[in-house]
Protein backbone atom coordinates (compact mmCIF):
# COMPACT_ATOMS: atom_id res chain seq x y z
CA UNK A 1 0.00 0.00 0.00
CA UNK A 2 2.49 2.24 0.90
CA UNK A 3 4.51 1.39 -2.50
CA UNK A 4 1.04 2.75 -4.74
CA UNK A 5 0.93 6.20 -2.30
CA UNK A 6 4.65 6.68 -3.19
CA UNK A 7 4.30 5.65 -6.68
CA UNK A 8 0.67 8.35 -6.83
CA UNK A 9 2.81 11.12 -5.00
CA UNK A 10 5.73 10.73 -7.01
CA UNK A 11 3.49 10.30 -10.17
CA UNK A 12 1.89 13.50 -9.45
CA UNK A 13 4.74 15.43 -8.34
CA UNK A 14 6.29 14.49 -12.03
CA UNK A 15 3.05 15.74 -13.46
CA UNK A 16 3.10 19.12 -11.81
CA UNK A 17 6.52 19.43 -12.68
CA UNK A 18 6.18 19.05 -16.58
CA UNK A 19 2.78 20.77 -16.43
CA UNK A 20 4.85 24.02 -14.82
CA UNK A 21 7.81 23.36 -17.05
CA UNK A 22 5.60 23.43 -20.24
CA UNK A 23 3.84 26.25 -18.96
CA UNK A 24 7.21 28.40 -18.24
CA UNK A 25 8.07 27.35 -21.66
CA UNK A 26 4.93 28.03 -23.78
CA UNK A 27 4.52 31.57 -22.21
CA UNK A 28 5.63 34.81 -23.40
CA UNK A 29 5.61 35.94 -19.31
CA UNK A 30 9.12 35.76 -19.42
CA UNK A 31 9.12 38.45 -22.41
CA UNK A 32 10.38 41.82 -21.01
CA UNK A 33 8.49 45.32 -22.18
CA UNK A 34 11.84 46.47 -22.78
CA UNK A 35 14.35 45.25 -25.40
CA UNK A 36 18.27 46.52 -26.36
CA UNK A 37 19.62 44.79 -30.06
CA UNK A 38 22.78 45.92 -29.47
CA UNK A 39 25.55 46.31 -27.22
CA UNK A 40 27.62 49.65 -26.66
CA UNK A 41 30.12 48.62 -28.88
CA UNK A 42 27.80 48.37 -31.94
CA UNK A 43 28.60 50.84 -34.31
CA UNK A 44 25.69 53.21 -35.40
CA UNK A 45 23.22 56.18 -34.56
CA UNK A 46 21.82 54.48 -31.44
CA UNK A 47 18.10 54.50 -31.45
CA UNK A 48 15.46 54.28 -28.80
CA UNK A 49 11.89 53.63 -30.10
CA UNK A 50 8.91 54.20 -27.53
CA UNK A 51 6.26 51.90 -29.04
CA UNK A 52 2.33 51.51 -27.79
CA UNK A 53 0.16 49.13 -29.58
CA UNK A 54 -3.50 49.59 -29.18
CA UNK A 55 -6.92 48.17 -30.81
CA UNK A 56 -7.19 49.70 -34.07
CA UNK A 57 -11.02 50.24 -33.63
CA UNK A 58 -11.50 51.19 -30.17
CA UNK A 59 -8.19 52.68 -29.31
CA UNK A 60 -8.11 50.42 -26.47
CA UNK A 61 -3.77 49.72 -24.73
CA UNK A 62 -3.54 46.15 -25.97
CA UNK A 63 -1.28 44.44 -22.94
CA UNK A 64 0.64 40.95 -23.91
CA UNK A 65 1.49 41.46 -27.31
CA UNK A 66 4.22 39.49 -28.66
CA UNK A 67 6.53 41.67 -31.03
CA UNK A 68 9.29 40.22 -32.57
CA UNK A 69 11.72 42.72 -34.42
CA UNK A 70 14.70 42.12 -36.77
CA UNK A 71 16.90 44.56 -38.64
CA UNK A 72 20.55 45.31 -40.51
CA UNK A 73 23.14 46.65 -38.81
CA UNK A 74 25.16 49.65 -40.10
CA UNK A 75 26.45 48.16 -43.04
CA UNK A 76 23.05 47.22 -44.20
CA UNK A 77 23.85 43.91 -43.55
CA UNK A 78 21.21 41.15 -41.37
CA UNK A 79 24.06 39.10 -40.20
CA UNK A 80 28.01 39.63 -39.44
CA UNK A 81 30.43 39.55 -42.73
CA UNK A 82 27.88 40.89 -44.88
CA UNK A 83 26.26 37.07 -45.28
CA UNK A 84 22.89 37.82 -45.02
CA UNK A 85 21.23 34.63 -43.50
CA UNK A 86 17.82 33.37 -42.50
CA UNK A 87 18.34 34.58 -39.16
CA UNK A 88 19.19 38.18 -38.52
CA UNK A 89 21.97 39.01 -35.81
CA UNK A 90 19.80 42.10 -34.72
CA UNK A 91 16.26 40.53 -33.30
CA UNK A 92 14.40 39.95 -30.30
CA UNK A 93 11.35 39.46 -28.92
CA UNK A 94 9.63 41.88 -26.51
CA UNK A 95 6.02 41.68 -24.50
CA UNK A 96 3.82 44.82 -24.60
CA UNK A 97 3.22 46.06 -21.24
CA UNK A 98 -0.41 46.63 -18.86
CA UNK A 99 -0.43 50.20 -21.13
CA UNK A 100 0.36 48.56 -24.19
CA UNK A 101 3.77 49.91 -24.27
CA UNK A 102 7.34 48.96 -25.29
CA UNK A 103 10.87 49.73 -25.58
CA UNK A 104 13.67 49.37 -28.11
CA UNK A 105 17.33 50.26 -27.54
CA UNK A 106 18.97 49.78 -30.79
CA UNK A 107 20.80 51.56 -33.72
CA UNK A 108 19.35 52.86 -36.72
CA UNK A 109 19.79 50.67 -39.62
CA UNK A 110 20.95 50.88 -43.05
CA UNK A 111 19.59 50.22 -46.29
CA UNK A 112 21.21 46.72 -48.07
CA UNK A 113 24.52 47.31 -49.78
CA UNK A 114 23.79 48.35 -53.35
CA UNK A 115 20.19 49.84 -53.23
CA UNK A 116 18.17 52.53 -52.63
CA UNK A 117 15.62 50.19 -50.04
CA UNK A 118 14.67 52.96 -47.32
CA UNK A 119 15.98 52.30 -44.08
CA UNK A 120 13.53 50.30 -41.88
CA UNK A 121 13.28 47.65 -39.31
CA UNK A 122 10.56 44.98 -39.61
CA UNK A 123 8.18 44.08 -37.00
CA UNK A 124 5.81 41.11 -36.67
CA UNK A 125 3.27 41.61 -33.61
CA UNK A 126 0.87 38.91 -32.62
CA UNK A 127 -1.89 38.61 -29.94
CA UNK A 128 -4.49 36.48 -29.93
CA UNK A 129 -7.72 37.01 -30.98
CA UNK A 130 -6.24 39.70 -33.32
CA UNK A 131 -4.66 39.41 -36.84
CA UNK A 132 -0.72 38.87 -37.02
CA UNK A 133 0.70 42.17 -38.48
CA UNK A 134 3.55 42.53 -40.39
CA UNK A 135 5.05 45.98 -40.44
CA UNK A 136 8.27 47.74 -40.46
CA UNK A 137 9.15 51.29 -39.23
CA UNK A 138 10.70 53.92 -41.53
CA UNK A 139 13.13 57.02 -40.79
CA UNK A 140 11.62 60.41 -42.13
CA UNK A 141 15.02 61.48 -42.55
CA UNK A 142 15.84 58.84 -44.75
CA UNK A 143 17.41 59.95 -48.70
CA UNK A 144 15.96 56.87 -49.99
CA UNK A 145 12.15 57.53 -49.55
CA UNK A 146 10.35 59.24 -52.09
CA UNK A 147 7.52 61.76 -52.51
CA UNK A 148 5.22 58.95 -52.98
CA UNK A 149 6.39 57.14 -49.61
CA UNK A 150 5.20 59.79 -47.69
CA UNK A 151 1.97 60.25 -49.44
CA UNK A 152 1.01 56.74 -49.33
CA UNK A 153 2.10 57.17 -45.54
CA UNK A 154 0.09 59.85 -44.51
CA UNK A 155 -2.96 57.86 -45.78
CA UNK A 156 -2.50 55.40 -42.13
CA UNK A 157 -3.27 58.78 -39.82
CA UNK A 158 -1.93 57.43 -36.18
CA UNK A 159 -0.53 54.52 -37.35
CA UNK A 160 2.34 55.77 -40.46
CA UNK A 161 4.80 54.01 -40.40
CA UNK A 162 7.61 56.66 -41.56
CA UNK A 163 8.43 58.48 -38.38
CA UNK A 164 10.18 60.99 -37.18
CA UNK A 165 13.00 62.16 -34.26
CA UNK A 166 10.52 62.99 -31.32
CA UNK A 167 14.18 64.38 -29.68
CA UNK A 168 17.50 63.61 -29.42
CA UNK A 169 18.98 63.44 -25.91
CA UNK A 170 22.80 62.79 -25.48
CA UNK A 171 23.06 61.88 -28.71
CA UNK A 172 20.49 58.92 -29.04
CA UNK A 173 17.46 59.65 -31.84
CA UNK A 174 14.09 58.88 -29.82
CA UNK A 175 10.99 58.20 -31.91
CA UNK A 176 7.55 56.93 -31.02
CA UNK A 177 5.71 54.17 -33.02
CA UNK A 178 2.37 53.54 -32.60
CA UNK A 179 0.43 50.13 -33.72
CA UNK A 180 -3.07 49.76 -34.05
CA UNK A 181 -4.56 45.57 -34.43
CA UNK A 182 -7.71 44.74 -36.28
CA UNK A 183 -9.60 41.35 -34.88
């Protein structure tokens, strides 16, 4: 008898612990509202991006979003020696916060060697119940976006995509991104 209690206790101790392990592991709860890409040493304009994703119909701070962002470093490359691979050296994955807000510490990026691409980082944000968006952000400042960029731009109100320097505070650009999801 006292062989089937162990056997029970230790059977249900083992499930608790790979019920809590798969939970720890499926969860974005260990996602931080706040994200840095890049070291000091990084080379680059560093950037800080103030983000706030909200319901695109009610306006409503959307908390728990997943955002994943990836972009080229300052030689316009994804990845280190100019090899640009599947999986981007600059990424990460960030949580919005209980306001719906984030942080990115990065560096502005370049446009890939030989082309006039604007400048931009890419963004994929997901929550559920709401559509997966893929988006990138822009850089007003930017030589390599035309007159029609920022027409077709203007056209998304809140939610444009090319922004610009909100301030620049010991030397770091600071600009504001706002998301809106549609269900």
């Amino acid at each position: 008898m006292t062989d089937i209690i162990l056997n029970y206790n230790l059977t249900l101790l083992l499930l608790f612990v790979l019920s809590n392990t798969a939970f720890i592991l499926g969860q974005s709860n260990s996602l931080s509202s706040n994200l840095t890409l890049t070291n000091e040493a990084e080379p680059g304009q560093k950037i800080v991006i103030l983000g706030r994703i909200v319901d695109k119909k009610n306006n409503e701070k959307l908390s728990n979003v997943v955002i994943e962002v990836h972009q080229t470093d300052i030689t316009g490359n994804y990845s280190a020696g100019g090899k640009n691979e599947k999986s981007p050296r600059l990424n990460g994955e960030l949580i919005s916060d209980k306001n719906g807000e984030f942080v990115i510490n990065s560096i502005k990026p370049n446009s890939y060697p030989g082309t006039t691409f604007p400048k931009h980082i890419h963004f994929t944000i997901r929550k559920e119940g709401y559509q997966t968006k893929f988006t990138e952000m822009l850089f007003e400042d930017d030589k390599n976006l035309k007159s029609q960029d920022f027409r077709r731009d203007k056209k998304r109100g809140d939610f444009n995509l090319i922004r610009k320097i909100d301030k620049v505070e010991n030397g770091i650009e600071y600009y504001s991104l706002f998301v809106g999801l549609e269900k």
